[in-house]
N, C-alpha and C. Protein backbone atom coordinates (compact mmCIF):
# COMPACT_ATOMS: atom_id res chain seq x y z
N UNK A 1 0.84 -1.17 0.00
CA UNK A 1 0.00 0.00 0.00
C UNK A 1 0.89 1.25 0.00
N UNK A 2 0.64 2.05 -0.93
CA UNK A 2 1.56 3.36 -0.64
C UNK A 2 0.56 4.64 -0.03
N UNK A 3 1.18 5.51 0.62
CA UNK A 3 0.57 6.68 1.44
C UNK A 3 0.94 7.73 0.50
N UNK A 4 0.43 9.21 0.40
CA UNK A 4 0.80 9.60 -0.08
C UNK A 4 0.39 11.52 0.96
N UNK A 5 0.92 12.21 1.05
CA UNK A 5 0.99 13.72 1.79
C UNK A 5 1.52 14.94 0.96
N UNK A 6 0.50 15.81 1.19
CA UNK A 6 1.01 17.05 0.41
C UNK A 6 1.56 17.82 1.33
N UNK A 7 2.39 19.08 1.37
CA UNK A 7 2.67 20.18 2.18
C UNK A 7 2.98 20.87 1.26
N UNK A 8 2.41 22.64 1.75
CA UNK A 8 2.95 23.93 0.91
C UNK A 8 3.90 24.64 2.34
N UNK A 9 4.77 25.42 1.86
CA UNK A 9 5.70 25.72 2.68
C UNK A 9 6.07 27.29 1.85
N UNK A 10 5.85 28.46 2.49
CA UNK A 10 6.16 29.79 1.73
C UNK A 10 7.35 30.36 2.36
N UNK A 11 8.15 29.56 3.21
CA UNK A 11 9.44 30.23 3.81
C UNK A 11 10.70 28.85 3.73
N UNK A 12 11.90 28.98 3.51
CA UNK A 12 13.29 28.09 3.77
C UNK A 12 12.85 27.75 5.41
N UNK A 13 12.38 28.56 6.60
CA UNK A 13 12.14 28.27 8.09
C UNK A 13 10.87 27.20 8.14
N UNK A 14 10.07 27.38 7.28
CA UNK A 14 8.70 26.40 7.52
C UNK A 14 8.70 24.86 7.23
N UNK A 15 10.45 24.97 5.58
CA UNK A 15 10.91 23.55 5.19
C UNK A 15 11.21 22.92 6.15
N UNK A 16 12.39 23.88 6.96
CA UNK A 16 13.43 23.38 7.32
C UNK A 16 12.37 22.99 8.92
N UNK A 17 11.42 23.74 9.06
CA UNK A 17 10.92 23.31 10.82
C UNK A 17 10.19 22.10 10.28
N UNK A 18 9.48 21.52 9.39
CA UNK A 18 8.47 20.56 9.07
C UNK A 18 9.83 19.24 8.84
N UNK A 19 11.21 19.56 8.14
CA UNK A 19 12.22 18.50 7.84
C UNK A 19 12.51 18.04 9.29
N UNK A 20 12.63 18.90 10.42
CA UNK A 20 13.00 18.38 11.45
C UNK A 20 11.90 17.37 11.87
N UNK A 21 10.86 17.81 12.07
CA UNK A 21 9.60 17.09 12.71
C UNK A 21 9.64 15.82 11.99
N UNK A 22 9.72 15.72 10.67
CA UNK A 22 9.91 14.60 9.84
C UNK A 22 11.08 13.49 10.06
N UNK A 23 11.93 14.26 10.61
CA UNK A 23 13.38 13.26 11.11
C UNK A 23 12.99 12.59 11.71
N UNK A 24 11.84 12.83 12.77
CA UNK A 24 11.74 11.92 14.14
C UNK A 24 11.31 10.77 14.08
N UNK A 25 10.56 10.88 12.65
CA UNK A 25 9.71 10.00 12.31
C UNK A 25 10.29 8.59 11.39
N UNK A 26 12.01 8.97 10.76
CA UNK A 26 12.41 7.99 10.46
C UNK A 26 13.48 7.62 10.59
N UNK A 27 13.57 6.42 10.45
CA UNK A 27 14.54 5.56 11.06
C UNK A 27 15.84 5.10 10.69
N UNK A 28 17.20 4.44 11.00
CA UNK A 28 18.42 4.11 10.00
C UNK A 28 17.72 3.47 8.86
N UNK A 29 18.26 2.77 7.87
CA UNK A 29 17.88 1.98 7.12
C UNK A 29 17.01 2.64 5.91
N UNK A 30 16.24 3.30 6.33
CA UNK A 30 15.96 4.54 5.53
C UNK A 30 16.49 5.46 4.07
N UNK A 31 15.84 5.15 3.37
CA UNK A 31 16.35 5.95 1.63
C UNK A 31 15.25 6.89 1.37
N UNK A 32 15.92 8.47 1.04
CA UNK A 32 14.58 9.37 0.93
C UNK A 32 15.29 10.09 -0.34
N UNK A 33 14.25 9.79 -0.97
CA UNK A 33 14.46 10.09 -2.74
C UNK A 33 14.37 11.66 -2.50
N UNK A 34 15.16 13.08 -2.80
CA UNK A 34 14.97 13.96 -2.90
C UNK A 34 14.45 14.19 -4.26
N UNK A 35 13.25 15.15 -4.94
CA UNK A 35 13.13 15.41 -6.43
C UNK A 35 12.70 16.23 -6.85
N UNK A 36 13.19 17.07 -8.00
CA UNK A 36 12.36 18.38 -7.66
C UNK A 36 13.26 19.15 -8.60
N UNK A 37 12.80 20.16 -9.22
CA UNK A 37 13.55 21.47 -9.93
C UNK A 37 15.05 21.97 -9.57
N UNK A 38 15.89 22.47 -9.63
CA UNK A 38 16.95 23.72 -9.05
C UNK A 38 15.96 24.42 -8.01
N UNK A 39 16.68 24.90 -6.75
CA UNK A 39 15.69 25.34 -5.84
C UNK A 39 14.53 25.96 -5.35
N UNK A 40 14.10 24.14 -5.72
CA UNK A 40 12.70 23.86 -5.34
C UNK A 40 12.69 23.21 -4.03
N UNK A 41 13.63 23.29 -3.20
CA UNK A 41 13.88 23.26 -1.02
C UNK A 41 14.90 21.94 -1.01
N UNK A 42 14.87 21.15 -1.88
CA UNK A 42 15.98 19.59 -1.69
C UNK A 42 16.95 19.96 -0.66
N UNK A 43 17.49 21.03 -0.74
CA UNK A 43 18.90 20.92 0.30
C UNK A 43 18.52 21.98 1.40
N UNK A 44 17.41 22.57 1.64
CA UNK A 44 16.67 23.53 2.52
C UNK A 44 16.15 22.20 3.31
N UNK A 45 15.57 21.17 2.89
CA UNK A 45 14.66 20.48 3.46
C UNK A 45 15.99 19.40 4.59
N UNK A 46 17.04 19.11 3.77
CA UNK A 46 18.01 17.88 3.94
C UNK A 46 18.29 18.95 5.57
N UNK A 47 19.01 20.34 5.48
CA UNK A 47 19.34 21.21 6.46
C UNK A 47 18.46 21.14 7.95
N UNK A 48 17.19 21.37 7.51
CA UNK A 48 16.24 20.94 8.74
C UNK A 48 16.04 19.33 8.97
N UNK A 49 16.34 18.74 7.92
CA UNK A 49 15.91 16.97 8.41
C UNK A 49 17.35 16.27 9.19
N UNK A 50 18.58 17.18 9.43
CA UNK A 50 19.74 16.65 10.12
C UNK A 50 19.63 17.29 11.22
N UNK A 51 18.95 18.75 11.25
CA UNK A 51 19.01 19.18 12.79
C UNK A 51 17.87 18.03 13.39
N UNK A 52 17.01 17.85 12.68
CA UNK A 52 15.95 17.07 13.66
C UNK A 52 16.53 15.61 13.64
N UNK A 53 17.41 15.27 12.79
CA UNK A 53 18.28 13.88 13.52
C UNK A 53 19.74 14.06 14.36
N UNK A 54 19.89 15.34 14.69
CA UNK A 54 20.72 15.16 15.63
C UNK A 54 22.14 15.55 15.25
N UNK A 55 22.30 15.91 14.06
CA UNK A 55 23.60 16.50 13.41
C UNK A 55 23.89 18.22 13.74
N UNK A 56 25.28 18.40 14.51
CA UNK A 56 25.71 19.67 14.57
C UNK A 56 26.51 20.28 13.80
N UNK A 57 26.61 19.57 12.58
CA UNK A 57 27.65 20.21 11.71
C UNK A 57 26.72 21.25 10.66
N UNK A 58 27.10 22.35 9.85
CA UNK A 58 26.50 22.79 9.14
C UNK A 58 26.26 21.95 7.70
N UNK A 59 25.05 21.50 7.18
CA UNK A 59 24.67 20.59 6.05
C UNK A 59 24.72 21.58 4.95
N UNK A 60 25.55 21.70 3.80
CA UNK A 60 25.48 22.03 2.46
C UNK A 60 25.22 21.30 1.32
N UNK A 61 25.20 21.74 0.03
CA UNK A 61 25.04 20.94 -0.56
C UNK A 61 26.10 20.08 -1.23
N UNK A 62 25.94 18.64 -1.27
CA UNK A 62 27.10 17.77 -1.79
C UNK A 62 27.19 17.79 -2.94
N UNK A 63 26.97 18.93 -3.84
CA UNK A 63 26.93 18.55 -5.24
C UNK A 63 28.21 18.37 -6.19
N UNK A 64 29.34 18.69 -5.51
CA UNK A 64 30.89 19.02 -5.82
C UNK A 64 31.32 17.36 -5.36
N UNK A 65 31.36 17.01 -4.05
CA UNK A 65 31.87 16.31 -3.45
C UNK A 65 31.05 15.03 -3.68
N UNK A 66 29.77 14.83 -3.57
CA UNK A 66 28.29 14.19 -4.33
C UNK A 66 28.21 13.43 -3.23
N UNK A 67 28.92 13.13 -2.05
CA UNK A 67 28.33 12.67 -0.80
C UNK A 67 29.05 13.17 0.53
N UNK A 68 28.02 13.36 1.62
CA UNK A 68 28.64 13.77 2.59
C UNK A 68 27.92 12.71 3.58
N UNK A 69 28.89 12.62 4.89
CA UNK A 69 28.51 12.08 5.64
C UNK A 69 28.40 12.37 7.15
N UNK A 70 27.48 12.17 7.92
CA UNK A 70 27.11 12.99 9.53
C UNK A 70 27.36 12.10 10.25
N UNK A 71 27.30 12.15 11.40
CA UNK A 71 27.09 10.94 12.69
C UNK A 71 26.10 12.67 13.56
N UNK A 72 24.95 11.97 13.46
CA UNK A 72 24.15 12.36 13.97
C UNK A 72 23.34 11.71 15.97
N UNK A 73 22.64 12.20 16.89
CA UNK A 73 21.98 11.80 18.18
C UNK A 73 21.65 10.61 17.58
N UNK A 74 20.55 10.58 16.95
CA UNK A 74 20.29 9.46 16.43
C UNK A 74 20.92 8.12 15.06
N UNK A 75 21.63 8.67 14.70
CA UNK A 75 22.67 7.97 13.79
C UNK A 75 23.46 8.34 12.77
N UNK A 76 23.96 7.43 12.22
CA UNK A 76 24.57 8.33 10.65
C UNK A 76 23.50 8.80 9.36
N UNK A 77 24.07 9.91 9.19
CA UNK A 77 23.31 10.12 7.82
C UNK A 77 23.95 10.38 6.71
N UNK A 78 23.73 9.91 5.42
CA UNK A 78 24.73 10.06 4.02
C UNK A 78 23.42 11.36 3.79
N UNK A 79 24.20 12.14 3.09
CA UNK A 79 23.45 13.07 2.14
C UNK A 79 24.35 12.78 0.50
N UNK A 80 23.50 12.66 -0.50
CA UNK A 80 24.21 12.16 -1.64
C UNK A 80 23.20 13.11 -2.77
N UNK A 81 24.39 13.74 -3.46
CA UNK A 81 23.67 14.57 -4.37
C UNK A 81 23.92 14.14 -5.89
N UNK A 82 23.32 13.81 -6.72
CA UNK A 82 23.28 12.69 -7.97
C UNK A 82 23.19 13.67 -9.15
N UNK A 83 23.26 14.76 -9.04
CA UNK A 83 22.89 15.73 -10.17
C UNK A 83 24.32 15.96 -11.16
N UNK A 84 25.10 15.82 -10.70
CA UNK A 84 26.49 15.54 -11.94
C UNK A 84 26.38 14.28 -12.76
N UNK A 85 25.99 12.95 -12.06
CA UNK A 85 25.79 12.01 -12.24
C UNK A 85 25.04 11.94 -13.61
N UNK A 86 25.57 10.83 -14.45
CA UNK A 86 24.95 10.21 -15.06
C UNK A 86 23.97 8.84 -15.80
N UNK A 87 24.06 8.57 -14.82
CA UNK A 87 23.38 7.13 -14.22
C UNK A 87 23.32 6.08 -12.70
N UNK A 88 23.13 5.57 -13.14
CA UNK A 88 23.21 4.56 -11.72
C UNK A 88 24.73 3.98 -12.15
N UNK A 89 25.44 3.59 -13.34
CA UNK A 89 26.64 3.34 -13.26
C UNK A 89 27.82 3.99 -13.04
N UNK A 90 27.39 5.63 -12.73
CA UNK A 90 28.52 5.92 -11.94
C UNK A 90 28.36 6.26 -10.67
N UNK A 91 27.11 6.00 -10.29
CA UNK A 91 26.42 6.02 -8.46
C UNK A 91 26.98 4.77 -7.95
N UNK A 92 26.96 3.60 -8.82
CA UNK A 92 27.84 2.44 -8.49
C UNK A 92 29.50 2.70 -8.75
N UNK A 93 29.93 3.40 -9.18
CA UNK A 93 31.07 3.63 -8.95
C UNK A 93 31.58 4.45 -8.22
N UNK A 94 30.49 5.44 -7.07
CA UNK A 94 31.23 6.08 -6.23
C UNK A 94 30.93 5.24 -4.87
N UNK A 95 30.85 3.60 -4.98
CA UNK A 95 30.42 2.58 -3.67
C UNK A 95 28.68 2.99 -3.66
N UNK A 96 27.86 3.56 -4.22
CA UNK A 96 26.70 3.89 -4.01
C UNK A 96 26.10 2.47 -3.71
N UNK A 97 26.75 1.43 -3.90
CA UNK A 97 25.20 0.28 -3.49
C UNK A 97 25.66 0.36 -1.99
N UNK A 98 26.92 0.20 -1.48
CA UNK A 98 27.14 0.24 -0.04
C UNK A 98 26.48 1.07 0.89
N UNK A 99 26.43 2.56 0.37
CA UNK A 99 25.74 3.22 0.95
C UNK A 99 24.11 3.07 0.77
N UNK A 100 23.41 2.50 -0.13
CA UNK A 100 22.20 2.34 -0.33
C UNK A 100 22.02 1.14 1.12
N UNK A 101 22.90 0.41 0.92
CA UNK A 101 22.14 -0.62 1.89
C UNK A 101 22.88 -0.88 3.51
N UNK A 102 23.16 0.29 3.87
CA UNK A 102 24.04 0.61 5.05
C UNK A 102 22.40 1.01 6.04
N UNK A 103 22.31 -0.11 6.83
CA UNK A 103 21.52 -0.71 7.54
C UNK A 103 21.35 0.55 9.10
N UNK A 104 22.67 1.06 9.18
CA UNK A 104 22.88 1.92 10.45
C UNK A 104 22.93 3.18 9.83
N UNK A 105 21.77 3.74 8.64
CA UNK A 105 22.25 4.92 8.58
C UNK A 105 20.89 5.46 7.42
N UNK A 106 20.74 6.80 7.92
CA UNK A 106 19.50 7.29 6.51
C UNK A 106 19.89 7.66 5.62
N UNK A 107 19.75 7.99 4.29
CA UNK A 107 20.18 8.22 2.94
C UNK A 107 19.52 8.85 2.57
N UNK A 108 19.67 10.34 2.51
CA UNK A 108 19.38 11.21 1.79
C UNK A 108 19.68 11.88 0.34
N UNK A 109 19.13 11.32 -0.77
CA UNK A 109 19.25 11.48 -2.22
C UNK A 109 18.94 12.27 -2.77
N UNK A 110 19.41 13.60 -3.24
CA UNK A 110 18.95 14.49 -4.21
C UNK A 110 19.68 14.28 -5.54
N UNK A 111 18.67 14.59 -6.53
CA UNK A 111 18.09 14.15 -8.15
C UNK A 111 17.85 12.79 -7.78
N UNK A 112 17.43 11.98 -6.51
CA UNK A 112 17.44 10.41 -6.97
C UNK A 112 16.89 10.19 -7.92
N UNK A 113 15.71 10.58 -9.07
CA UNK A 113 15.43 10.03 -10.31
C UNK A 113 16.97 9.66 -11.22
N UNK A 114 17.90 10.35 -11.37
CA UNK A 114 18.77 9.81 -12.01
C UNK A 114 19.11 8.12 -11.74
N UNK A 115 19.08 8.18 -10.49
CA UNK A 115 19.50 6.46 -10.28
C UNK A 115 18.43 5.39 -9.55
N UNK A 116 16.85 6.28 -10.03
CA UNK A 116 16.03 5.59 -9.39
C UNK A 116 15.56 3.90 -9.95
N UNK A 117 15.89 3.58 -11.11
CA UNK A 117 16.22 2.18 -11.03
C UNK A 117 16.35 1.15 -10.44
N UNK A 118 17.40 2.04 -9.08
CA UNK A 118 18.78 1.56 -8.61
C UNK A 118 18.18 1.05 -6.69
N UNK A 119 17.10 2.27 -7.26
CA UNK A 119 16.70 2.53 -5.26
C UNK A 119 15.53 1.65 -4.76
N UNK A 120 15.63 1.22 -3.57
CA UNK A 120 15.12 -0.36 -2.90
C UNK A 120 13.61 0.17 -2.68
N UNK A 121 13.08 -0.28 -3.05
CA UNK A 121 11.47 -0.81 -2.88
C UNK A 121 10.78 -0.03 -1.88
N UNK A 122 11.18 0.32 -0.82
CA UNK A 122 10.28 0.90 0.42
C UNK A 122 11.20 2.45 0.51
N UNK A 123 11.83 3.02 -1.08
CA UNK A 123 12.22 4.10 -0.78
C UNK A 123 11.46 5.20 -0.43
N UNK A 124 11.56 6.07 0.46
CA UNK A 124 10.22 7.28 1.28
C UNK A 124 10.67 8.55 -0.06
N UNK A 125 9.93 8.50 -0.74
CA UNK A 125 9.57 9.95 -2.14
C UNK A 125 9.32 11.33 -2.04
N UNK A 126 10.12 11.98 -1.45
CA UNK A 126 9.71 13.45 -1.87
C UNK A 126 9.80 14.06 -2.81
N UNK A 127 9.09 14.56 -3.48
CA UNK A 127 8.70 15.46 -4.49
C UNK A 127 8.41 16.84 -4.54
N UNK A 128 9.72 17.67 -4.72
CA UNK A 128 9.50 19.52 -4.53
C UNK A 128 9.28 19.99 -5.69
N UNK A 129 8.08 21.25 -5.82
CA UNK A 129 8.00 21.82 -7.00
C UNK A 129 8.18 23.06 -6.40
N UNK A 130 7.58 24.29 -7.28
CA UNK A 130 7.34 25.60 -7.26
C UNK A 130 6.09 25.62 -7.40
N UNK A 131 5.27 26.77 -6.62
CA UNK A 131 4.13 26.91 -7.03
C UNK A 131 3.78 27.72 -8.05
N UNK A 132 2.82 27.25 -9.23
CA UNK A 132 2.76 28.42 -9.79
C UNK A 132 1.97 29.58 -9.67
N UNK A 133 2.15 30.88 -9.64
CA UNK A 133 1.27 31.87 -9.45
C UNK A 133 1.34 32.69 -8.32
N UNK A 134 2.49 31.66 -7.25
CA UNK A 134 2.59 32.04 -5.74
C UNK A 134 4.54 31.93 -5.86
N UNK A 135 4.67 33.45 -5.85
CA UNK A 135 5.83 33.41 -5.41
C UNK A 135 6.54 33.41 -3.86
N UNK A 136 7.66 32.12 -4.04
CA UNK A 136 8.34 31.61 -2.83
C UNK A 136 7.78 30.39 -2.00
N UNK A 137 6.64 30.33 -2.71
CA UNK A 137 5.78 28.65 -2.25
C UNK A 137 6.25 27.83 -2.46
N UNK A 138 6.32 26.67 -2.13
CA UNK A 138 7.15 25.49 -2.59
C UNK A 138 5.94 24.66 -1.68
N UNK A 139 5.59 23.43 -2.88
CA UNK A 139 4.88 22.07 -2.78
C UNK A 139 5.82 20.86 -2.38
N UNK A 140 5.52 20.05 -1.16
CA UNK A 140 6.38 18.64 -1.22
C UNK A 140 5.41 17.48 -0.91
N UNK A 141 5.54 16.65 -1.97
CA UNK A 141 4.42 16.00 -2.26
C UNK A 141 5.76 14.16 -1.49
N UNK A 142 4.90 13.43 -0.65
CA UNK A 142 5.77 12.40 0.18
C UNK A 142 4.90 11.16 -0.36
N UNK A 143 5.82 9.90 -0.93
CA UNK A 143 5.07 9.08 -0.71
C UNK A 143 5.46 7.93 -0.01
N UNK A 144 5.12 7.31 0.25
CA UNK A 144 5.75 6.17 0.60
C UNK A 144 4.53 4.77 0.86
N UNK A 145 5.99 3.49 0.60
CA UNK A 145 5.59 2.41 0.59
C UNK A 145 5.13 1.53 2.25
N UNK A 146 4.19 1.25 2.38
CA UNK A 146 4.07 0.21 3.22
C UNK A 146 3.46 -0.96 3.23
């Protein structure tokens, strides 16, 4: 059965307070498909979803480096940014299946459509747009499998 949740969000503070609340709610083992336009909140949202797991480092975006990694209160978190990327065969060549299935830790994916192929069955889907007509709105549409 999949679930599915909308949220509109008109501030970077409303992403980032709703990403925290959302941390609490999941667990290591965890893969969360980031997806969505050029900033449409992906790395606004990742910023509030590490304070609410427990990370004190400042979260940027990995798009240079294409993964970063936390030890967060509650555990490790990969943040992995796929947008240089050109497939899942070079997500497998930066160890990406290791980190996909690293049991002690959440995985946070932005562009995961590039290597969504690649990503396990009960991956949790966010989906950021822009609103149109409403400037600074941003839609995140969640789905997930259960």
């Amino acid at each position: 059965m999949t679930t599915a949740q909308t949220h509109r969000f008109s501030s970077s503070a409303e992403t980032q307070k709703f990403a925290e609340y959302f941390a609490e709610s999941i667990y290591p083992g965890t893969v969360i498909a980031l997806m969505g336009d050029l900033g449409s909140g992906k790395t606004t949202f990742t910023q509030g979803f590490a304070r609410g797991f427990g990370v004190d480092e400042t979260v940027g975006s990995p798009t240079f480096k294409l993964v970063s990694e936390y030890e967060g209160k509650a555990g490790k978190m990969y943040h992995v940014d796929c947008y240089r990327l050109k497939g899942p065969d070079e997500f497998l060549n930066i160890d990406g299946e290791s980190i996909l299935n690293d049991p002690d830790a959440v995985i946070l994916i932005e562009w995961a459509d590039i290597i969504q192929p690649m990503l396990p069955e009960d991956t949790v889907y966010l989906h950021f747009s822009h609103c149109k007509n409403e400037i600074d709105v941003r839609e995140l549409r969640i789905k997930k499998s259960s």
